[in-house]
Protein backbone atom coordinates (compact mmCIF):
# COMPACT_ATOMS: atom_id res chain seq x y z
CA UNK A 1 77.70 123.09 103.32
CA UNK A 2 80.89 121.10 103.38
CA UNK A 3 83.10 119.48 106.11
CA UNK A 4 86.21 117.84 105.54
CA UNK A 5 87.76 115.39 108.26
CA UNK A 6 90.65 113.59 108.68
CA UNK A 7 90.33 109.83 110.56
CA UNK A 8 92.65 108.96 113.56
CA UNK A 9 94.85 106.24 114.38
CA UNK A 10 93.86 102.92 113.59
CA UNK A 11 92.41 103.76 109.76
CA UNK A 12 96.37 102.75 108.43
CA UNK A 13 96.38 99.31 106.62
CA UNK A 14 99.91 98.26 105.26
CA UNK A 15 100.53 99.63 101.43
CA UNK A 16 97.39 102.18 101.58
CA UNK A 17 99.51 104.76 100.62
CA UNK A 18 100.96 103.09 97.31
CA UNK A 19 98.82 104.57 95.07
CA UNK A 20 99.01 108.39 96.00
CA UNK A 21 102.51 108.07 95.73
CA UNK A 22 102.03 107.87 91.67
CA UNK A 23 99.85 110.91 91.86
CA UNK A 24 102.54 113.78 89.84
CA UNK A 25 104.93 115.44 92.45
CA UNK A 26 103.19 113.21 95.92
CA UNK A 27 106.78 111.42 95.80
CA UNK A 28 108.83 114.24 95.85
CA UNK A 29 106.23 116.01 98.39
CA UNK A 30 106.27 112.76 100.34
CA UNK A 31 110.26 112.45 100.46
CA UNK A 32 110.27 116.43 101.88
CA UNK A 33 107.70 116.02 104.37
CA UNK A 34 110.46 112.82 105.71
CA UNK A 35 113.33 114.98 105.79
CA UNK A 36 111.67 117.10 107.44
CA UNK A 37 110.90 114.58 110.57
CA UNK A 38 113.37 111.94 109.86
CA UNK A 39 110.92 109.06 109.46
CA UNK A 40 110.59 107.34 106.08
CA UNK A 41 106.73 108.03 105.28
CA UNK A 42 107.33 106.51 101.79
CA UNK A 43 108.22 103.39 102.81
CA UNK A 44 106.34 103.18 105.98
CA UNK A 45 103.13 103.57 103.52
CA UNK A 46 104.44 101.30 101.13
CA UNK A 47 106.27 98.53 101.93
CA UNK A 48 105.85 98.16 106.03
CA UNK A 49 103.82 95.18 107.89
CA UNK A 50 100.44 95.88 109.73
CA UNK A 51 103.32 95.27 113.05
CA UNK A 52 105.51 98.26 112.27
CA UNK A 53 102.31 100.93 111.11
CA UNK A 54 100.75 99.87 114.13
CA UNK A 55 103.75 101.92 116.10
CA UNK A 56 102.16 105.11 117.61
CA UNK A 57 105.12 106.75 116.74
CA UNK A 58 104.96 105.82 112.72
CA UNK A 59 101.02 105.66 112.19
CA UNK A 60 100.44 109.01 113.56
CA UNK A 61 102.68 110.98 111.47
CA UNK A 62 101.92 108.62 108.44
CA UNK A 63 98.26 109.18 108.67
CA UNK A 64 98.94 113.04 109.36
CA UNK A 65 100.77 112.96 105.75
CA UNK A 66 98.04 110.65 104.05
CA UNK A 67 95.50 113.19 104.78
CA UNK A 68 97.22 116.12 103.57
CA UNK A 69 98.55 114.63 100.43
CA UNK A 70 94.99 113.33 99.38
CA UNK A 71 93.50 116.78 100.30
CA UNK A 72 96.26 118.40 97.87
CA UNK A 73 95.06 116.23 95.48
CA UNK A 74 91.38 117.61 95.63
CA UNK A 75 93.15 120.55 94.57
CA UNK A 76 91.94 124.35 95.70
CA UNK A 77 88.58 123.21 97.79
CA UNK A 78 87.10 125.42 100.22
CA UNK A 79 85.65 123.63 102.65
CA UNK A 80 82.99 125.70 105.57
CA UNK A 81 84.11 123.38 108.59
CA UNK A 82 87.10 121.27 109.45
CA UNK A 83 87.35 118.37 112.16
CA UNK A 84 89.85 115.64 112.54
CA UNK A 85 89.36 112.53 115.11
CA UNK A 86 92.07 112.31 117.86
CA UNK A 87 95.61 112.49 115.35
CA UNK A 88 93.22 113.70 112.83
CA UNK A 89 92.48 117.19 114.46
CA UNK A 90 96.46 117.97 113.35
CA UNK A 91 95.17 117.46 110.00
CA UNK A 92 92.29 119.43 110.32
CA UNK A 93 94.31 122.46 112.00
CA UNK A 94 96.66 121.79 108.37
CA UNK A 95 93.45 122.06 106.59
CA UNK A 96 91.98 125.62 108.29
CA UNK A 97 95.57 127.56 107.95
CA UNK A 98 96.30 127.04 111.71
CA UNK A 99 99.99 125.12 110.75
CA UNK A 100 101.73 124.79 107.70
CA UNK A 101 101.83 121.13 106.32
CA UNK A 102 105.72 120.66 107.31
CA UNK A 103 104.57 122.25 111.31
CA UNK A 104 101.61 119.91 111.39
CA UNK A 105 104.08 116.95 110.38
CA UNK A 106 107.05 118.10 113.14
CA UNK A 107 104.04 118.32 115.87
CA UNK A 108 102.83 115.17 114.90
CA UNK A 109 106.00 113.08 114.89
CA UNK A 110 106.69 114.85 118.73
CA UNK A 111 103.66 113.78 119.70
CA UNK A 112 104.07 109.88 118.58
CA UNK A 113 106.92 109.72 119.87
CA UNK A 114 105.85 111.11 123.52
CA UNK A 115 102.78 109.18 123.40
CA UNK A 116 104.67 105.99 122.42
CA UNK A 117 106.99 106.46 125.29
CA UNK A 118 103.72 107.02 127.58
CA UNK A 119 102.10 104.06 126.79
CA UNK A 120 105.72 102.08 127.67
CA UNK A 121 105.03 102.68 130.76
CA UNK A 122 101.70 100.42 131.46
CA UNK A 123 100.43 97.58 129.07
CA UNK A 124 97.54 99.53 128.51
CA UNK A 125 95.17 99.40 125.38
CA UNK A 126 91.80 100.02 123.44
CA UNK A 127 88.48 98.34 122.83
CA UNK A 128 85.45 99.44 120.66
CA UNK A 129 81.44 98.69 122.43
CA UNK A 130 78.84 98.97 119.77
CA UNK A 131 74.99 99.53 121.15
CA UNK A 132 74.01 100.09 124.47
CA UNK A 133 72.69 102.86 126.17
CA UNK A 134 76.18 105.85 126.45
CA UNK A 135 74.98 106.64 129.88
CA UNK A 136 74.70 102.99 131.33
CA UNK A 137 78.14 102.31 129.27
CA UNK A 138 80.04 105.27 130.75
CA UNK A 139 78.59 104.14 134.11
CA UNK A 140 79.65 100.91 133.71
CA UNK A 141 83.20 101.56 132.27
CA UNK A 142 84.09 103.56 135.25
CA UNK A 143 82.73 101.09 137.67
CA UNK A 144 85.53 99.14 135.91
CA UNK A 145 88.66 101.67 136.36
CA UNK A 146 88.01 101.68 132.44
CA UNK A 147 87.46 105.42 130.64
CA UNK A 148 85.41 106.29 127.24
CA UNK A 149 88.65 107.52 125.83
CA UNK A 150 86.36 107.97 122.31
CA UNK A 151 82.44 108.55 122.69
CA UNK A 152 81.82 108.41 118.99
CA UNK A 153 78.45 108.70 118.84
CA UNK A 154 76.23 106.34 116.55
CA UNK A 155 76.24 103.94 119.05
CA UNK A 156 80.17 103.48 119.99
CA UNK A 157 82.41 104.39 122.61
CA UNK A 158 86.10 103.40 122.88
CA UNK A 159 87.05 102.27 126.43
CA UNK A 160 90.85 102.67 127.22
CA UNK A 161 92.63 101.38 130.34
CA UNK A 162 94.96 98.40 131.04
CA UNK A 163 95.01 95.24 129.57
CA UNK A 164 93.63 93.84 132.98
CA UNK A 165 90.80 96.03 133.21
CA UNK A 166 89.69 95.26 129.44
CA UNK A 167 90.03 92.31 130.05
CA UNK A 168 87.58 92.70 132.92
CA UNK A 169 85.09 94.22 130.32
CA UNK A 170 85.52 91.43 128.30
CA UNK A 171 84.38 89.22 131.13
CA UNK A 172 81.62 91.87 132.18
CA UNK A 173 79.95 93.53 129.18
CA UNK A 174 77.46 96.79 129.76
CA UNK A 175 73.66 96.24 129.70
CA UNK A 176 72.97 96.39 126.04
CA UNK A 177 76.17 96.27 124.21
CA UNK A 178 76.05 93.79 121.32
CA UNK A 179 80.49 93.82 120.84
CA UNK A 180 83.67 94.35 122.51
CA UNK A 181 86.22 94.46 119.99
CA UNK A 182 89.70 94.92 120.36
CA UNK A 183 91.41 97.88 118.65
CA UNK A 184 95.18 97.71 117.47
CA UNK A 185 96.52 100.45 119.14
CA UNK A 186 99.48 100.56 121.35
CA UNK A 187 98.13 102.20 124.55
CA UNK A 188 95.26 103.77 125.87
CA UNK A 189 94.96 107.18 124.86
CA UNK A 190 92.87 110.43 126.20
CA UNK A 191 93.37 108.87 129.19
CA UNK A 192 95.39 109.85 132.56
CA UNK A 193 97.94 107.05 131.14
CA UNK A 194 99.06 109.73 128.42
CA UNK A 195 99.61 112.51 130.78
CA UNK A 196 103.74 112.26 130.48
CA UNK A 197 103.16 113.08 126.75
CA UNK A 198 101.01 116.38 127.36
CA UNK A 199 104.21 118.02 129.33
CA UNK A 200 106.35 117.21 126.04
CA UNK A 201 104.08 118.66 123.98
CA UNK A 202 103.50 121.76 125.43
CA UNK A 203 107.11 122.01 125.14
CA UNK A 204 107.11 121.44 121.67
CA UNK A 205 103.85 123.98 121.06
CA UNK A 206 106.07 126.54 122.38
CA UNK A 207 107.67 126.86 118.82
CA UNK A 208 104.61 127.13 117.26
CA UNK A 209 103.27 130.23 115.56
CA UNK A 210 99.71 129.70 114.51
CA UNK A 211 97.44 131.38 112.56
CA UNK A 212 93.81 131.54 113.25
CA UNK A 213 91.46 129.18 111.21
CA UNK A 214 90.49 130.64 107.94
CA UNK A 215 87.49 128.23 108.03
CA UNK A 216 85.19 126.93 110.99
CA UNK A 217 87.68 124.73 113.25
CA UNK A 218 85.69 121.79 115.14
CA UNK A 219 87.39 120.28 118.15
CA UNK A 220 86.63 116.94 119.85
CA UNK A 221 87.18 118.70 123.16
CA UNK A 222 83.63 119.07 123.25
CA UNK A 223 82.62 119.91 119.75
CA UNK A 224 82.50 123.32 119.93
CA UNK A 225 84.06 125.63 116.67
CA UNK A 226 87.37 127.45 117.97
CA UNK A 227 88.48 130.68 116.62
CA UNK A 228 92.14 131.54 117.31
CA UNK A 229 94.96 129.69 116.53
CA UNK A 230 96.63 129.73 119.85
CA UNK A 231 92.98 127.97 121.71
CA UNK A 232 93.68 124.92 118.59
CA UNK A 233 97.20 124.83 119.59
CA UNK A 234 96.14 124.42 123.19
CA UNK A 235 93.00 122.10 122.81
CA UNK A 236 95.71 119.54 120.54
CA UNK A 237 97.90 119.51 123.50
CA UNK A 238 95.08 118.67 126.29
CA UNK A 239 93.58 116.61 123.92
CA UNK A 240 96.21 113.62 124.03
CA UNK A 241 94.98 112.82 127.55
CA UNK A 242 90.99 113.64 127.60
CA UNK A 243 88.41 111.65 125.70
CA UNK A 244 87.48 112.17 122.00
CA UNK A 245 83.81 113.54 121.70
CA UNK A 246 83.31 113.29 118.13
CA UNK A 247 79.82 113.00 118.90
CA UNK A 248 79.75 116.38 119.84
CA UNK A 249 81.69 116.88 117.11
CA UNK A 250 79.04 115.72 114.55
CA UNK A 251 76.29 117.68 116.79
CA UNK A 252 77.67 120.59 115.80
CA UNK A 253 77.77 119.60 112.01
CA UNK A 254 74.15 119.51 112.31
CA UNK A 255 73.55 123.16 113.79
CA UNK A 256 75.99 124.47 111.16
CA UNK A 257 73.45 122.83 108.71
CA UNK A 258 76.24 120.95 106.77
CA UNK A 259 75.09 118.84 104.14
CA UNK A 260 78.07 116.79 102.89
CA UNK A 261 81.06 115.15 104.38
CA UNK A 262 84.24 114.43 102.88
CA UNK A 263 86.74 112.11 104.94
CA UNK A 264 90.47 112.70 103.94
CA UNK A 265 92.49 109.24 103.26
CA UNK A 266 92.72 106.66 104.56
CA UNK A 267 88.56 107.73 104.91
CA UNK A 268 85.86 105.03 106.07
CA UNK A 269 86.02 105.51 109.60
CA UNK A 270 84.17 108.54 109.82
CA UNK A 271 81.73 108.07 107.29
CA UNK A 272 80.83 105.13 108.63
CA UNK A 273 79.60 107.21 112.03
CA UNK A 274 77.95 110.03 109.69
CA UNK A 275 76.06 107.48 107.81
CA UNK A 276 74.31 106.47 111.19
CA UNK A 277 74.26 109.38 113.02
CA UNK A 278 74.15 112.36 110.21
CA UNK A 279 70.94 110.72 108.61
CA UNK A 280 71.10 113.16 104.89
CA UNK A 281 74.07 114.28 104.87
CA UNK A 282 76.22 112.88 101.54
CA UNK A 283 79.31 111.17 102.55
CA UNK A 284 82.59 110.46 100.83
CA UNK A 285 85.53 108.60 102.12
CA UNK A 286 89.05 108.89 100.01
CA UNK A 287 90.30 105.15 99.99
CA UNK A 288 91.98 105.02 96.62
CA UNK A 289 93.05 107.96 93.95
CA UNK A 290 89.78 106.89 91.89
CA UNK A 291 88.07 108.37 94.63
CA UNK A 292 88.49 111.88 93.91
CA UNK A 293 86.71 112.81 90.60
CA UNK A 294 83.80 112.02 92.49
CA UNK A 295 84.94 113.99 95.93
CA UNK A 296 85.25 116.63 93.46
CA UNK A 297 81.67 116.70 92.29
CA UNK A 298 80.44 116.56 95.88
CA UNK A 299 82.53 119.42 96.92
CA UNK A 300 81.90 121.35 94.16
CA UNK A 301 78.04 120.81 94.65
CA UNK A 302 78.08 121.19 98.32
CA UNK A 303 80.61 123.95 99.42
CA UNK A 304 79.66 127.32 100.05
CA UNK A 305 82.56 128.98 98.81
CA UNK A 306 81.68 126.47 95.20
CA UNK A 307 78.31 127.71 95.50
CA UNK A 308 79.32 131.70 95.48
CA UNK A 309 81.89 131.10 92.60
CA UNK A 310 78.99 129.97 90.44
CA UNK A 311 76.55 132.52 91.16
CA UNK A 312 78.89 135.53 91.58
């Protein structure tokens, strides 16, 4: 059984995109998908610094577009689930039929440019804890004002809040946590601080018309599989201002029984979790084009729909 996930924000690196763009008709696809938002994905995946991708308002569309052009790539896969981290559930809704690609790209680019304008507000930010114990870290974090904006499972959770009160954490680790590291984001998201951005994007849900999932849709509101289009709509409006629980997420990977993971460029991220936390299931991240013959094999070994095809 197969699930294919898109990363969220912070995955970007400057020029990763480079080599899809080679990949016959990504260009032109690429150059449509920019009309279509006014934003220059080509050269924002090309040619821009760390500085400029780092912009909430660039990087989310950009890695919105990354994910669906590598998945096109795969060609006609049938995946059984479909889960995307933070920015990355747009993707995944993409992925399961909910929006067309050129929908999932206008959402996106509304909702990095509300959440940019959010986090302009308050200096705020992100930092990564690896180990500890989650309950004595989510104690501890909002002891601090701080709040697990990501619980990622496999020993990580992202704690957002103002520079000031990271900086506090910095000064005043949890019991048990090995790291604090720093993330380059540009605010602290699913967190009260993006609340302005959830009344703009209801707005801009409202000219939405979704379709339900054509394939089990996993959200990080709490991991559980959603079946209408209008509750995935709804959950990736809430979402920009509550914490990520991809470790419910991958919890419910488990009871579906799914046996491979493929992460969507720019892949690593993800993986990285499953490795420690999905202990058997195959993993594949997309980095690079030369990536995909084998992402091929494991799909084609491990979907269900691949499966049928070859015993029908």
């Amino acid at each position: 059984m197969l699930v294919l996930v898109a990363p969220g924000q912070g995955a970007q690196t400057p020029g990763f995109l480079t080599p899809w763009l080679d990949l016959p008709g990504a260009a032109d696809r690429v150059a449509a998908w920019s009309d279509a938002i006014g934003l220059d994905l080509a050269h924002y995946g090309t040619q821009a610094d760390a500085d400029a991708i780092r912009d909430t308002a660039v990087a989310q569309p950009l890695l919105v577009a990354a994910g669906l052009l590598s998945a096109a790539a795969l060609g006609d896969i049938a995946p059984d689930a479909v889960a995307g981290h933070s920015v990355g559930e747009i993707t995944a809704a993409a992925f399961a039929g909910v929006l067309d690609d050129t929908a999932a790209l206008q959402l996106v680019r509304k909702r990095g440019l509300a959440m940019a304008d959010a986090a302009a507000v308050t200096k705020t930010g992100m930092s990564a804890l690896l180990g500890g114990d989650p309950e004595v870290t989510v104690a501890h974090l909002e002891k601090l004002g701080l709040t697990p904006a990501n619980v990622n499972g496999a020993g990580q959770i992202v704690a957002a809040g103002t520079l000031e009160e990271l900086a506090a954490l910095e000064a005043d680790k949890p019991e048990g946590v090995r790291r604090v590291v720093p993330l380059t984001v540009a605010g602290a998201f699913h967190t009260r601080h993006m609340a302005p951005a959830v009344a703009k994007l209801e707005e801009a849900a409202q000219a939405l018309t979704p379709a339900d999932p054509t394939v089990a849709y996993v959200s990080n509101k709490d991991g559980r599989t959603v079946a209408t289009g209008a509750e995935v709509v709804s959950r990736l409006v809430g979402q920009v201002a509550n914490p990520v629980r991809w470790d419910l997420c991958m919890e419910t990977f488990k009871e579906l029984g799914v046996t491979a993971l493929v992460e969507v460029c720019p892949g690593g991220t993800l993986t990285g979790l499953a490795k420690r936390a999905l202990p058997g299931v195959k993993t594949l991240a997309l980095k690079t084009p030369d990536d995909l013959d084998a992402a091929r094999a494991l799909i084609a070994e491990h979907s269900s729909a691949a499966a049928d095809t070859q015993t029908a």
